[in-house]
PDB file of N, CA and C in Angstrom:
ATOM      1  N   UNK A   1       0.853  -1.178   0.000  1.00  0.00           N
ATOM      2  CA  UNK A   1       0.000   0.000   0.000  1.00  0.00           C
ATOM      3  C   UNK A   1       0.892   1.233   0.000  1.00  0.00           C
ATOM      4  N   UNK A   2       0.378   2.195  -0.949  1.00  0.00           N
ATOM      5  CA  UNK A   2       1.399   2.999  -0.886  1.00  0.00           C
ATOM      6  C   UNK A   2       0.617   4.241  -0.415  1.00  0.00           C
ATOM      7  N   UNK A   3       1.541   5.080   0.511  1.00  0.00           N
ATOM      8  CA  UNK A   3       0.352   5.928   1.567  1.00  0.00           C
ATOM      9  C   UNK A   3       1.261   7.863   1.191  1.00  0.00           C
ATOM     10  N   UNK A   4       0.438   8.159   0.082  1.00  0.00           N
ATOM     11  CA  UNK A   4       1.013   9.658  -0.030  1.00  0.00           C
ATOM     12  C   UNK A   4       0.602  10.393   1.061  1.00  0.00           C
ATOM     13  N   UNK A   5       1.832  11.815   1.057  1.00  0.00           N
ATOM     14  CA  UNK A   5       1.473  12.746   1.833  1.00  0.00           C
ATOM     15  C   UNK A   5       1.851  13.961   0.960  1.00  0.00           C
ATOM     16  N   UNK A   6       1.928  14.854   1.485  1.00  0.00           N
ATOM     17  CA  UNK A   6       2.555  16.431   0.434  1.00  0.00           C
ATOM     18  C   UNK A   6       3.959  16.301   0.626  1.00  0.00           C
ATOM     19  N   UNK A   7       4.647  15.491   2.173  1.00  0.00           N
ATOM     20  CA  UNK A   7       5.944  15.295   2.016  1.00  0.00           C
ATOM     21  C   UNK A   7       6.910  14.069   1.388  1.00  0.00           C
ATOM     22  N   UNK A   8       5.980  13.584   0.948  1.00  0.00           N
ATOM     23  CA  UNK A   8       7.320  12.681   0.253  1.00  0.00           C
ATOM     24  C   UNK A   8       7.070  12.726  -1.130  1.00  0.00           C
ATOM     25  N   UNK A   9       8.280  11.701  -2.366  1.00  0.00           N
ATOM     26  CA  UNK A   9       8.649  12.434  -3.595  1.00  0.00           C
ATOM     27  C   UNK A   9       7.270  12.093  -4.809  1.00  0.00           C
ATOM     28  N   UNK A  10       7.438  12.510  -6.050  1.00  0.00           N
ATOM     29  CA  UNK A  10       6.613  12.513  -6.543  1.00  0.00           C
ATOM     30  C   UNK A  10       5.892  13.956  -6.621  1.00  0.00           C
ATOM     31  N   UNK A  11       5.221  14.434  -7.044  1.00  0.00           N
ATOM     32  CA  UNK A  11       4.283  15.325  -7.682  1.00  0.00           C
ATOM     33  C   UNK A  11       3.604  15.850  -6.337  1.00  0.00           C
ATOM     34  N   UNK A  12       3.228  15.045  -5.256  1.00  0.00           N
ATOM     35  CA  UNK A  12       2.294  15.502  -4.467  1.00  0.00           C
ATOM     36  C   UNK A  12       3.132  16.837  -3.238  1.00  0.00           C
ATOM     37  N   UNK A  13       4.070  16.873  -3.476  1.00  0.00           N
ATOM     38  CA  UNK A  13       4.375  18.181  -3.305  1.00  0.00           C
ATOM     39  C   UNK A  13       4.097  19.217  -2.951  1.00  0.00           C
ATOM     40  N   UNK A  14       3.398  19.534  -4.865  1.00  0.00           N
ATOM     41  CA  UNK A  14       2.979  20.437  -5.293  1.00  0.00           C
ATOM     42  C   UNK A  14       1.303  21.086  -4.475  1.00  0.00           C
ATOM     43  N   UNK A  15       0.919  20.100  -4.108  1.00  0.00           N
ATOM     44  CA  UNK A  15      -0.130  20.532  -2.904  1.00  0.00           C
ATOM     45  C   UNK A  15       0.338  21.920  -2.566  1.00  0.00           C
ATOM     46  N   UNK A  16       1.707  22.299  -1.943  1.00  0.00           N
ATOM     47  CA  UNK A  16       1.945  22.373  -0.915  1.00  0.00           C
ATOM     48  C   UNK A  16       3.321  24.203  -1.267  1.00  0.00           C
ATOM     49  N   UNK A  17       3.875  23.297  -2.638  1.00  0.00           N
ATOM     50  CA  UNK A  17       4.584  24.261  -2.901  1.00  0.00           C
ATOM     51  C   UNK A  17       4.957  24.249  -4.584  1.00  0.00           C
ATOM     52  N   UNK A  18       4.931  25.106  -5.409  1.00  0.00           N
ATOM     53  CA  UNK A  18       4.868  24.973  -7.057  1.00  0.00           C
ATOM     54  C   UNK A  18       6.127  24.263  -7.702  1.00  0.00           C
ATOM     55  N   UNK A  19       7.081  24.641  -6.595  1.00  0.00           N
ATOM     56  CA  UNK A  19       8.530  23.985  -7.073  1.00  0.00           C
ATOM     57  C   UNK A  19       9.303  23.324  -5.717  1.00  0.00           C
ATOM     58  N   UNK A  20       9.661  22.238  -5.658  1.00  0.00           N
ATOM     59  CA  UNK A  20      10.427  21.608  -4.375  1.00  0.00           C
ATOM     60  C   UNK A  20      11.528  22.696  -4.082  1.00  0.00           C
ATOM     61  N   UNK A  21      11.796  22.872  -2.772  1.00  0.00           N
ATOM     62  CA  UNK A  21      12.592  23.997  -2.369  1.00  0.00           C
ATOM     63  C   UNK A  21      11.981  25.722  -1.939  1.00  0.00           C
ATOM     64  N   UNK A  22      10.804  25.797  -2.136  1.00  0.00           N
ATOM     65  CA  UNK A  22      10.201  26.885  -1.981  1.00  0.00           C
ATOM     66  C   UNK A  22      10.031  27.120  -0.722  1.00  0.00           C
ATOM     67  N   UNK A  23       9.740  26.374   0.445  1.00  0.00           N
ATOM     68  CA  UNK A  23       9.535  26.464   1.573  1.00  0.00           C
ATOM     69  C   UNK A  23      11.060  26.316   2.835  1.00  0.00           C
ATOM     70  N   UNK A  24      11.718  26.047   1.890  1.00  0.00           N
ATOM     71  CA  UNK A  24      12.973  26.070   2.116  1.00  0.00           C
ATOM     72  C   UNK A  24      13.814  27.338   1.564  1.00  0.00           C
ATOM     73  N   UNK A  25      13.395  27.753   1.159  1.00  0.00           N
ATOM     74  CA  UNK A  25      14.031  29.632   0.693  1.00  0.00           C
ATOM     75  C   UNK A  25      13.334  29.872   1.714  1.00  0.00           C
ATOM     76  N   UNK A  26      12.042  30.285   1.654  1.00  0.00           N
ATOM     77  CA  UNK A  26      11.654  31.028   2.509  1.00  0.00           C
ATOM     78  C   UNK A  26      12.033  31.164   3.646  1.00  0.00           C
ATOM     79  N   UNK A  27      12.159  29.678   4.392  1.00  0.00           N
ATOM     80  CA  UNK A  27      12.666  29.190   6.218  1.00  0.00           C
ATOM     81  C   UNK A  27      14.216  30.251   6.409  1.00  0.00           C
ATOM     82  N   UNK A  28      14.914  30.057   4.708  1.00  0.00           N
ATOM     83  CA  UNK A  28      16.168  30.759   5.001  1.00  0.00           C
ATOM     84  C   UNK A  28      16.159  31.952   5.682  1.00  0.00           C
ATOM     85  N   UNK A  29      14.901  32.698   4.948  1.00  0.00           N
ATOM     86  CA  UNK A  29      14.767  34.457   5.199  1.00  0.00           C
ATOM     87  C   UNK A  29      14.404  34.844   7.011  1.00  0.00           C
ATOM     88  N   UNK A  30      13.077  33.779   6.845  1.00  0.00           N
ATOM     89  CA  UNK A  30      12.306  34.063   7.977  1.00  0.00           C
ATOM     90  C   UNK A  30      12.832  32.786   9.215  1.00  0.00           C
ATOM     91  N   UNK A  31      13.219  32.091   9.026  1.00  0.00           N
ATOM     92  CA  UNK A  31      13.512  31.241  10.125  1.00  0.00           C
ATOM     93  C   UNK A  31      14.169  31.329  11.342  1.00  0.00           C
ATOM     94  N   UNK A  32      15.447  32.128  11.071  1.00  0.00           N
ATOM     95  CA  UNK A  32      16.314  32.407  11.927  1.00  0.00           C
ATOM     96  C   UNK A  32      15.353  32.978  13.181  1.00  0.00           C
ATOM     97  N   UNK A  33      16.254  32.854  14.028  1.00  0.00           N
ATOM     98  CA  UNK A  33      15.800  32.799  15.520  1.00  0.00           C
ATOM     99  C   UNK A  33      15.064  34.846  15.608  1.00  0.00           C
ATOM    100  N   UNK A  34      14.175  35.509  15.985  1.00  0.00           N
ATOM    101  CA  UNK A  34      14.254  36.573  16.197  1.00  0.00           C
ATOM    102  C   UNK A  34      13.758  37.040  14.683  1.00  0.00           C
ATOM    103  N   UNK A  35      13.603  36.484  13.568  1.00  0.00           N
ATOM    104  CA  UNK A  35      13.749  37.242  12.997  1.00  0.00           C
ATOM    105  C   UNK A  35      11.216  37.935  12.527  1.00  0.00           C
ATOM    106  N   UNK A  36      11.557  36.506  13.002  1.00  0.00           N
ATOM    107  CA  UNK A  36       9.367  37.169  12.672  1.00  0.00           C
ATOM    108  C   UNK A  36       9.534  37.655  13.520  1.00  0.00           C
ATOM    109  N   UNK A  37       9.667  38.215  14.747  1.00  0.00           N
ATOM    110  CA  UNK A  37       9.624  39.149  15.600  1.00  0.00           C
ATOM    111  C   UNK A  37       9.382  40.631  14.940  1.00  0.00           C
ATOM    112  N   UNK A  38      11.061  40.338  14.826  1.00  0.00           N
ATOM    113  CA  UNK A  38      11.514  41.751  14.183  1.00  0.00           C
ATOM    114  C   UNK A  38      10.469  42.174  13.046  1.00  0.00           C
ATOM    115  N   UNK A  39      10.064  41.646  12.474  1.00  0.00           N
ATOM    116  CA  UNK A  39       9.114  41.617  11.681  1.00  0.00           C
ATOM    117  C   UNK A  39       7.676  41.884  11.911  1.00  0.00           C
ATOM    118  N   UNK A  40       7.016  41.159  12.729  1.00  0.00           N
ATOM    119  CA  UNK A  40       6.124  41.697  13.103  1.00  0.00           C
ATOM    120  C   UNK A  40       5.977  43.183  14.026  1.00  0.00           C
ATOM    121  N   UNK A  41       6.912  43.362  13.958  1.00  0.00           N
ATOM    122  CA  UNK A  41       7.030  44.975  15.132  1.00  0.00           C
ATOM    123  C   UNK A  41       7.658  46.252  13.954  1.00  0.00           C
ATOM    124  N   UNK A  42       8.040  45.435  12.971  1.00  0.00           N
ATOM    125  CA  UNK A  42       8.218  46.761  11.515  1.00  0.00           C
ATOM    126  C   UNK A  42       6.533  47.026  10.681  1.00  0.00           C
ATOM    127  N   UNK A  43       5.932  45.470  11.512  1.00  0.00           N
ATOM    128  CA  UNK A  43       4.541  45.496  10.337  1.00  0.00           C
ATOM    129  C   UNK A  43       3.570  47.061  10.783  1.00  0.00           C
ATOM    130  N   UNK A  44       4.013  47.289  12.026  1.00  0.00           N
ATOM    131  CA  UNK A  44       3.303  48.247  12.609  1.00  0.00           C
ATOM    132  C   UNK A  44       3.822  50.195  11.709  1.00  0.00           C
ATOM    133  N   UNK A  45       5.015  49.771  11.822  1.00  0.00           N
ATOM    134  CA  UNK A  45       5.293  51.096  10.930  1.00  0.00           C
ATOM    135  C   UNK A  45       7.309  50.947  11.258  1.00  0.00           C
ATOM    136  N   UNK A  46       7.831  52.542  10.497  1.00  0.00           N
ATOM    137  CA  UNK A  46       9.406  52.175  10.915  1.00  0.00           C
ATOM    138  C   UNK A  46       9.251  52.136  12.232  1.00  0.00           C
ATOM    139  N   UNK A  47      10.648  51.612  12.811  1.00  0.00           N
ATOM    140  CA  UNK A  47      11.443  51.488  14.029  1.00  0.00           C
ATOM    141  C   UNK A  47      12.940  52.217  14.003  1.00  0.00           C
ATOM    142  N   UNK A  48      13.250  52.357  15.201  1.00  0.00           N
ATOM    143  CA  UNK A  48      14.499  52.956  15.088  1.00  0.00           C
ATOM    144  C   UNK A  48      15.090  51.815  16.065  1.00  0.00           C
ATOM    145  N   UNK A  49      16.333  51.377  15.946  1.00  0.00           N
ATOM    146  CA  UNK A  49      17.029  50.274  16.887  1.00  0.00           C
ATOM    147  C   UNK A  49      16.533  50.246  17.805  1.00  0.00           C
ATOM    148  N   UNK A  50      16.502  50.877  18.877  1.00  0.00           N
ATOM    149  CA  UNK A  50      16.348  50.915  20.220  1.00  0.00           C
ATOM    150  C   UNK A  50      14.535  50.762  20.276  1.00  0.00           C
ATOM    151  N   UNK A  51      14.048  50.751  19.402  1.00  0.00           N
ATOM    152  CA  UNK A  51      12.728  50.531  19.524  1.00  0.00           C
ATOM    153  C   UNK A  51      12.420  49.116  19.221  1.00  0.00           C
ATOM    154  N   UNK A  52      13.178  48.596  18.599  1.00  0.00           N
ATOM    155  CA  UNK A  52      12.766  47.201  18.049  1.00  0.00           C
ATOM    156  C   UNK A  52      13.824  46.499  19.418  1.00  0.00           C
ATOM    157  N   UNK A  53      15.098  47.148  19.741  1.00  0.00           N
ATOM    158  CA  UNK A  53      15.365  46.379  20.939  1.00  0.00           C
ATOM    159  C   UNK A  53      14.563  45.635  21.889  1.00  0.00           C
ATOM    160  N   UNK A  54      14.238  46.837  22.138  1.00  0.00           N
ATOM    161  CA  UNK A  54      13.025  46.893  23.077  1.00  0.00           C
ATOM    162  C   UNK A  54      11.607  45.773  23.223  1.00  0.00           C
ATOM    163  N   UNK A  55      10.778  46.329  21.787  1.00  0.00           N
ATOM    164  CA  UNK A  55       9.452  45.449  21.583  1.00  0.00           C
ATOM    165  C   UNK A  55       9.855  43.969  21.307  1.00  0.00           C
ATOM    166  N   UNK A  56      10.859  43.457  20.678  1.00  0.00           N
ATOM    167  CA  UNK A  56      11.559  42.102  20.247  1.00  0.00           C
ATOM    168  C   UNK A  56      11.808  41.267  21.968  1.00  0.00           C
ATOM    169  N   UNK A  57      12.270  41.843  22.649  1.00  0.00           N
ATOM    170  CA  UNK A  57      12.350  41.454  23.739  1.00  0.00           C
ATOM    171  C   UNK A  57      13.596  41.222  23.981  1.00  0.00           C
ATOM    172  N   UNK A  58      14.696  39.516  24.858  1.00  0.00           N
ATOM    173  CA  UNK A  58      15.710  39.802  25.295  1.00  0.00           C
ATOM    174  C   UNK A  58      16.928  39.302  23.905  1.00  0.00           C
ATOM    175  N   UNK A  59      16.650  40.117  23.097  1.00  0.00           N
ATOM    176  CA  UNK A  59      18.057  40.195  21.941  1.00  0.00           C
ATOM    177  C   UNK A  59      18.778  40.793  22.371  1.00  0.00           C
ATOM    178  N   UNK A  60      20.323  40.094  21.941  1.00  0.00           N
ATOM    179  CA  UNK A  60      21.017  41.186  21.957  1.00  0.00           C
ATOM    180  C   UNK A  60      21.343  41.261  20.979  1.00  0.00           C
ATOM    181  N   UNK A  61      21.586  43.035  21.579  1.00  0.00           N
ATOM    182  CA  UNK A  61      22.317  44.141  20.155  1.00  0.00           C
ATOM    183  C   UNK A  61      22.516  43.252  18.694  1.00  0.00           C
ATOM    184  N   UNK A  62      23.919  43.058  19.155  1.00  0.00           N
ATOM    185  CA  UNK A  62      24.289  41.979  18.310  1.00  0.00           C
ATOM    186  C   UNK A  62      23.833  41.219  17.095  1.00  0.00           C
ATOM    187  N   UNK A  63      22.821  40.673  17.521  1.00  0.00           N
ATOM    188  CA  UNK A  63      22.280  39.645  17.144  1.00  0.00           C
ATOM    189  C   UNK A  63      20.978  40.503  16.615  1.00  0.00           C
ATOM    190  N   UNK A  64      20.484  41.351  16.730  1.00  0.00           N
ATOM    191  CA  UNK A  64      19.414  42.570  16.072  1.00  0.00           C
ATOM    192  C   UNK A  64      20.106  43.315  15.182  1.00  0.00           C
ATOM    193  N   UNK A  65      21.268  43.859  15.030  1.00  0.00           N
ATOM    194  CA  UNK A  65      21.833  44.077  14.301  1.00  0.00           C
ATOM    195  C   UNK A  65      22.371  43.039  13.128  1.00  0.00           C
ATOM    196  N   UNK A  66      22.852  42.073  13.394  1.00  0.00           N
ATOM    197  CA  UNK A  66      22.885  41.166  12.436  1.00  0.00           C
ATOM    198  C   UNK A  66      21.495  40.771  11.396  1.00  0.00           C
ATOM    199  N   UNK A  67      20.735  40.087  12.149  1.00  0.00           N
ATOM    200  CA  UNK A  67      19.166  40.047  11.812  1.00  0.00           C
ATOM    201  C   UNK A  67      18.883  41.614  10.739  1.00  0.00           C
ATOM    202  N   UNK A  68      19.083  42.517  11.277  1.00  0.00           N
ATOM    203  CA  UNK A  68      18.760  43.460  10.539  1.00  0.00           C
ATOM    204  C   UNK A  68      19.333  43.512   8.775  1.00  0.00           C
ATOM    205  N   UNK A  69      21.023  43.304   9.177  1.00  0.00           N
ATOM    206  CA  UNK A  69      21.369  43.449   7.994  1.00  0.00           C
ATOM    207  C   UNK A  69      21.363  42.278   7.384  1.00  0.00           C
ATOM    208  N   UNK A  70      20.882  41.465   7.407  1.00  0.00           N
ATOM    209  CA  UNK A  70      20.500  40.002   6.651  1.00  0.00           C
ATOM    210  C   UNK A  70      19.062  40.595   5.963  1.00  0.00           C
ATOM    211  N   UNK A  71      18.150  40.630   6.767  1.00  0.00           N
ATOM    212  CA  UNK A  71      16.845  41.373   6.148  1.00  0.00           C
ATOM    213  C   UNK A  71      17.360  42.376   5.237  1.00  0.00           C
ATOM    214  N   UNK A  72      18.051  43.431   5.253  1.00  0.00           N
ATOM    215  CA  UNK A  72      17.946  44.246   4.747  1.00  0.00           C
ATOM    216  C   UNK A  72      19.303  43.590   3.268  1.00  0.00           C
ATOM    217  N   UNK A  73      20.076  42.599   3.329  1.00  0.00           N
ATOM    218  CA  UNK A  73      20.416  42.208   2.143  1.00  0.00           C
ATOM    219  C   UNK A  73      19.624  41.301   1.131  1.00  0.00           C
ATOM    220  N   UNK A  74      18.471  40.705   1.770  1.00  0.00           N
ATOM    221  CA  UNK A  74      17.208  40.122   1.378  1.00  0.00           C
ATOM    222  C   UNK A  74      16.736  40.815   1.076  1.00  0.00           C
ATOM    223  N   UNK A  75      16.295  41.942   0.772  1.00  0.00           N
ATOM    224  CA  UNK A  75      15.235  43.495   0.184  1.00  0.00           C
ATOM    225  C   UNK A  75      14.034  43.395   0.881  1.00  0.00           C
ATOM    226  N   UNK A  76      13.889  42.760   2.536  1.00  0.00           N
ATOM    227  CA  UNK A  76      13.043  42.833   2.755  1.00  0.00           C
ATOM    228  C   UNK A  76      12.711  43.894   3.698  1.00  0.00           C
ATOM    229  N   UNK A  77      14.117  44.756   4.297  1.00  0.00           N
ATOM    230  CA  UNK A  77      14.145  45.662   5.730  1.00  0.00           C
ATOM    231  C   UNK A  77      15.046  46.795   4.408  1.00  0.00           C
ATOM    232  N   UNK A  78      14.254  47.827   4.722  1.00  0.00           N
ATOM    233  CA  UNK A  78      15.199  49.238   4.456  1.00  0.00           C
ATOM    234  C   UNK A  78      15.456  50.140   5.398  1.00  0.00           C
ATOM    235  N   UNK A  79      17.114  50.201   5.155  1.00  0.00           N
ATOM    236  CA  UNK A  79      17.512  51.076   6.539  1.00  0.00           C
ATOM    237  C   UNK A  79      17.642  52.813   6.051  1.00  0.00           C
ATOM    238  N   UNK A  80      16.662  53.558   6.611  1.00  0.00           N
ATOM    239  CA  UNK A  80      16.692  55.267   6.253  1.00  0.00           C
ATOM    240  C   UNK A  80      17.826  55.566   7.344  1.00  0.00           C
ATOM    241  N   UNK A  81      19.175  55.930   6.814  1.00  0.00           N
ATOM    242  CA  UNK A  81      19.981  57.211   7.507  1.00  0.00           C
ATOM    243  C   UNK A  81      19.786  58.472   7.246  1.00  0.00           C
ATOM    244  N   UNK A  82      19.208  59.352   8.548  1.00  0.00           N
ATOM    245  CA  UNK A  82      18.679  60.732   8.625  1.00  0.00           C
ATOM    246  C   UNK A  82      20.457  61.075   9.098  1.00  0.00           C
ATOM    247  N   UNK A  83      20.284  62.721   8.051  1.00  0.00           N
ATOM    248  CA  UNK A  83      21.563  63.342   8.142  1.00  0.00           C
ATOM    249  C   UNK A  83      21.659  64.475   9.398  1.00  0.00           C
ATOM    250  N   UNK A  84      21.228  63.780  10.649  1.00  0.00           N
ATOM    251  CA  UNK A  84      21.109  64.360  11.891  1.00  0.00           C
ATOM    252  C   UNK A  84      22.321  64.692  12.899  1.00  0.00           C
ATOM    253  N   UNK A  85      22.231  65.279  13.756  1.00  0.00           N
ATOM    254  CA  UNK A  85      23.227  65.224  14.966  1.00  0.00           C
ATOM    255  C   UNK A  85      22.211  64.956  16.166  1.00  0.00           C
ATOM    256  N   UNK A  86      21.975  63.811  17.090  1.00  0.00           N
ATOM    257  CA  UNK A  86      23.008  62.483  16.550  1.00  0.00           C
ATOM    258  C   UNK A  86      22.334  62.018  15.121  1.00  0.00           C
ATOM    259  N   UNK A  87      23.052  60.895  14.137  1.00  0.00           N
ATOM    260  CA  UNK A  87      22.646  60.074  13.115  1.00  0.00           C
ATOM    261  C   UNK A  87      21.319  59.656  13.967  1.00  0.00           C
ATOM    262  N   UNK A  88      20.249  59.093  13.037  1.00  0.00           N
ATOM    263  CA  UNK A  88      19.061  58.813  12.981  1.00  0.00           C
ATOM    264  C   UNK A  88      18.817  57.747  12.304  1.00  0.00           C
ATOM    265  N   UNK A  89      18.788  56.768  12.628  1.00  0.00           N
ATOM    266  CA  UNK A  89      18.131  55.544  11.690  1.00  0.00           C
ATOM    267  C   UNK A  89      17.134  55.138  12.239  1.00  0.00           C
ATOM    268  N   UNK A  90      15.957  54.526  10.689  1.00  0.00           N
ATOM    269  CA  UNK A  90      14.783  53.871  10.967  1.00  0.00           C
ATOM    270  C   UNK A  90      14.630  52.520   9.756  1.00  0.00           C
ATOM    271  N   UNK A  91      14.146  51.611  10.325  1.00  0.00           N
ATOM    272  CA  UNK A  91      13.768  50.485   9.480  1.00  0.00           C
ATOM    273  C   UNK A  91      12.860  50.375   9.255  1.00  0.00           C
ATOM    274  N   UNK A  92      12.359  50.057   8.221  1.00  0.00           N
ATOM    275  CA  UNK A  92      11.232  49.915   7.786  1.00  0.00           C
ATOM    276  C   UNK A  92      11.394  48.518   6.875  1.00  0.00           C
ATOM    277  N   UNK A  93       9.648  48.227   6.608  1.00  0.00           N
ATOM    278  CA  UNK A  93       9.247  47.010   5.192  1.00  0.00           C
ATOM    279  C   UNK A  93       9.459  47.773   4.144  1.00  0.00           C
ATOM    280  N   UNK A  94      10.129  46.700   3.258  1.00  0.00           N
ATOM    281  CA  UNK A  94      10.085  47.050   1.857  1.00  0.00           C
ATOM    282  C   UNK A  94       8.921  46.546   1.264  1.00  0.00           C
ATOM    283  N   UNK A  95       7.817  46.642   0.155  1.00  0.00           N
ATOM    284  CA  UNK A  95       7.048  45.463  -0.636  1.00  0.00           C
ATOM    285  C   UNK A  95       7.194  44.323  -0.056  1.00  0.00           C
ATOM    286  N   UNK A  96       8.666  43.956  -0.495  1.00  0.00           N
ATOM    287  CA  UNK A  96       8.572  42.307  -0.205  1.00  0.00           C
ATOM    288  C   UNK A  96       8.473  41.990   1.114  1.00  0.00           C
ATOM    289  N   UNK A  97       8.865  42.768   2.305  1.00  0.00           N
ATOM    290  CA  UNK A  97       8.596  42.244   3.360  1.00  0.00           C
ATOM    291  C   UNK A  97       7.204  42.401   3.294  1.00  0.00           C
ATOM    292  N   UNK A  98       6.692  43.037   3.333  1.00  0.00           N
ATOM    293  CA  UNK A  98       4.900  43.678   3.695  1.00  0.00           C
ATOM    294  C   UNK A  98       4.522  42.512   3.249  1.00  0.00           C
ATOM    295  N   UNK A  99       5.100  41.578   2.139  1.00  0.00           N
ATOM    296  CA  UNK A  99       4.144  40.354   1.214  1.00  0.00           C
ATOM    297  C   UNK A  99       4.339  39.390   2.512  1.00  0.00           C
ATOM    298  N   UNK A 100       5.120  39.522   3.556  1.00  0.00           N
ATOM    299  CA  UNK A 100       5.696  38.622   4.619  1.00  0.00           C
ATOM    300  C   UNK A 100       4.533  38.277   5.629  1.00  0.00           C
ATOM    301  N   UNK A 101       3.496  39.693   6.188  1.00  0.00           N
ATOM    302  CA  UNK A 101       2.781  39.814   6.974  1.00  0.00           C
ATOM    303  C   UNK A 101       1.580  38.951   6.809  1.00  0.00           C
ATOM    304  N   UNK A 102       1.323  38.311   5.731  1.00  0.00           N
ATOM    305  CA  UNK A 102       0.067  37.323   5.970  1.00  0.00           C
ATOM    306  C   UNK A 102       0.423  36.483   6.510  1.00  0.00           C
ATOM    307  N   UNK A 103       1.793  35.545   6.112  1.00  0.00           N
ATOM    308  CA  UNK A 103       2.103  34.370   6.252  1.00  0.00           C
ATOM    309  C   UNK A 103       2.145  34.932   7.988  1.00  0.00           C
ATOM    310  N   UNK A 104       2.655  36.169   8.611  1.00  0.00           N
ATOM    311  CA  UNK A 104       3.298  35.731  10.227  1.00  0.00           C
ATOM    312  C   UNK A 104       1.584  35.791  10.502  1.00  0.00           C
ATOM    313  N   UNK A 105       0.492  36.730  10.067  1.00  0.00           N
ATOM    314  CA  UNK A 105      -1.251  36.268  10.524  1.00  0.00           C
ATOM    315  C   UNK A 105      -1.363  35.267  10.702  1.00  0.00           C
ATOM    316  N   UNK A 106      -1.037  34.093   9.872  1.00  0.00           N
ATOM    317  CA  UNK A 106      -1.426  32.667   9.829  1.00  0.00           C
ATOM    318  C   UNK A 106      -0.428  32.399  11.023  1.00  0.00           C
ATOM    319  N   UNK A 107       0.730  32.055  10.854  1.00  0.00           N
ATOM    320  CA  UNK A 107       0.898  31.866  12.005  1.00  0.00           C
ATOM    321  C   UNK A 107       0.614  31.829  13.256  1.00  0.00           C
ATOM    322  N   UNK A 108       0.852  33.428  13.229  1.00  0.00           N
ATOM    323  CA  UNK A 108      -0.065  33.760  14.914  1.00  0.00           C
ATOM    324  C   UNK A 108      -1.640  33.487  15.118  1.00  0.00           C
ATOM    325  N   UNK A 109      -2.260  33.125  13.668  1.00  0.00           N
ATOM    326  CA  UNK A 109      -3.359  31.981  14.224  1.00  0.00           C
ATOM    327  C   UNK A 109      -3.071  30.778  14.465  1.00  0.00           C
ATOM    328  N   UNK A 110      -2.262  30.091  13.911  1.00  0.00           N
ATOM    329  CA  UNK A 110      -2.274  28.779  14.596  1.00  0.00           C
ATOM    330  C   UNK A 110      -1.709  28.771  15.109  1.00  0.00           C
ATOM    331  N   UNK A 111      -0.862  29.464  16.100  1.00  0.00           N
ATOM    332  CA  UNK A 111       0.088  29.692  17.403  1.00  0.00           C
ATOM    333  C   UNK A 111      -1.387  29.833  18.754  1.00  0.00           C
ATOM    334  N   UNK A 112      -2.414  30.724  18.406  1.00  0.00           N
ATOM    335  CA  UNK A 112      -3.402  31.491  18.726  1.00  0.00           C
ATOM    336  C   UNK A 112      -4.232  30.033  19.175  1.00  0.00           C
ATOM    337  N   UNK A 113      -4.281  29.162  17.876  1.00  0.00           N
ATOM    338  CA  UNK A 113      -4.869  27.846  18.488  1.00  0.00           C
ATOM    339  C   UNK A 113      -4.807  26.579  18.767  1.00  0.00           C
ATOM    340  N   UNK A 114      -3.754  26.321  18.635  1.00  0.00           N
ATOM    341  CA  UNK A 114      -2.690  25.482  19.240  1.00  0.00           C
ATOM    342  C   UNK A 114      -2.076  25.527  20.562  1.00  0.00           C
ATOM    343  N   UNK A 115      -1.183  26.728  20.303  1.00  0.00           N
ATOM    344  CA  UNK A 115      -0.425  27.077  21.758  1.00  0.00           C
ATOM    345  C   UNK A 115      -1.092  26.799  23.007  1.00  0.00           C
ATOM    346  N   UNK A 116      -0.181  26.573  24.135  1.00  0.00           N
ATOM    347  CA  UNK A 116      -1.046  26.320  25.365  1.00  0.00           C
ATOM    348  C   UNK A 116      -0.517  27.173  26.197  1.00  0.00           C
ATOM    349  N   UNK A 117       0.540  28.263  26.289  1.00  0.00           N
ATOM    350  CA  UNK A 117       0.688  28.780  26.460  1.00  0.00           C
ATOM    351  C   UNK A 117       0.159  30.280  26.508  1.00  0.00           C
ATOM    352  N   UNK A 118       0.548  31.731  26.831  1.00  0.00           N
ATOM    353  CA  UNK A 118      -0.036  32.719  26.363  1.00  0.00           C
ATOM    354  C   UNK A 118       0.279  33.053  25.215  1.00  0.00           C
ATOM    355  N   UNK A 119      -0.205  33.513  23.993  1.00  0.00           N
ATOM    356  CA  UNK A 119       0.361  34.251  23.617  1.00  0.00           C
ATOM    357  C   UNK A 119      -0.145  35.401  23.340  1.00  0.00           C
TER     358      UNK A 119
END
């Protein structure tokens, strides 16, 4: 008996994704640890570092900064430098991130009904 699913080989896949590997780009962008966070807290409007420090919760620097410039070599985070004293930066969605925000909805519904936790 042979028992398909969307994950194993063959055609049935395509359920699931148009070309094998699609869901696997994506995991690249969005997977990393911190990074739907960061994301969901740009969906609201720009941020300036210390604001996304903040709402993201216990990141460090570091590691928000990194995250950042990964997004932002992905075209999905644009970083505005204001020609201020002090410098001024804000991040914002590009298009392609904004195309990001359904998929984290779904999520945070089935986080919403699943989870047993708060969220």
């Amino acid at each position: 008996m042979n028992i398909s699913t969307p994950f194993t080989t063959g055609n049935t896949h395509q359920q699931l994704e148009p070309k094998v590997g699609c869901i696997a780009g994506a995991m690249q962008i969005i997977g990393s640890k911190w990074t739907a966070l960061i994301l969901r807290d740009l969906a609201s409007g720009a941020k300036r570092f210390g604001e996304l420090e903040k709402s993201v919760g216990d990141i460090n620097p570091r590691t928000l900064s990194q995250r950042l410039d990964d997004l932002e070599e992905q075209g999905i985070v644009t970083k505005q430098v204001y020609a201020e004293v002090p410098p001024r930066v804000e991040y914002s969605l590009t298009p392609k991130g904004e195309d990001l925000i359904p998929v984290l909805r779904q999520m945070a519904a089935w986080g919403n009904k699943y989870y047993d936790g708060n969220c």
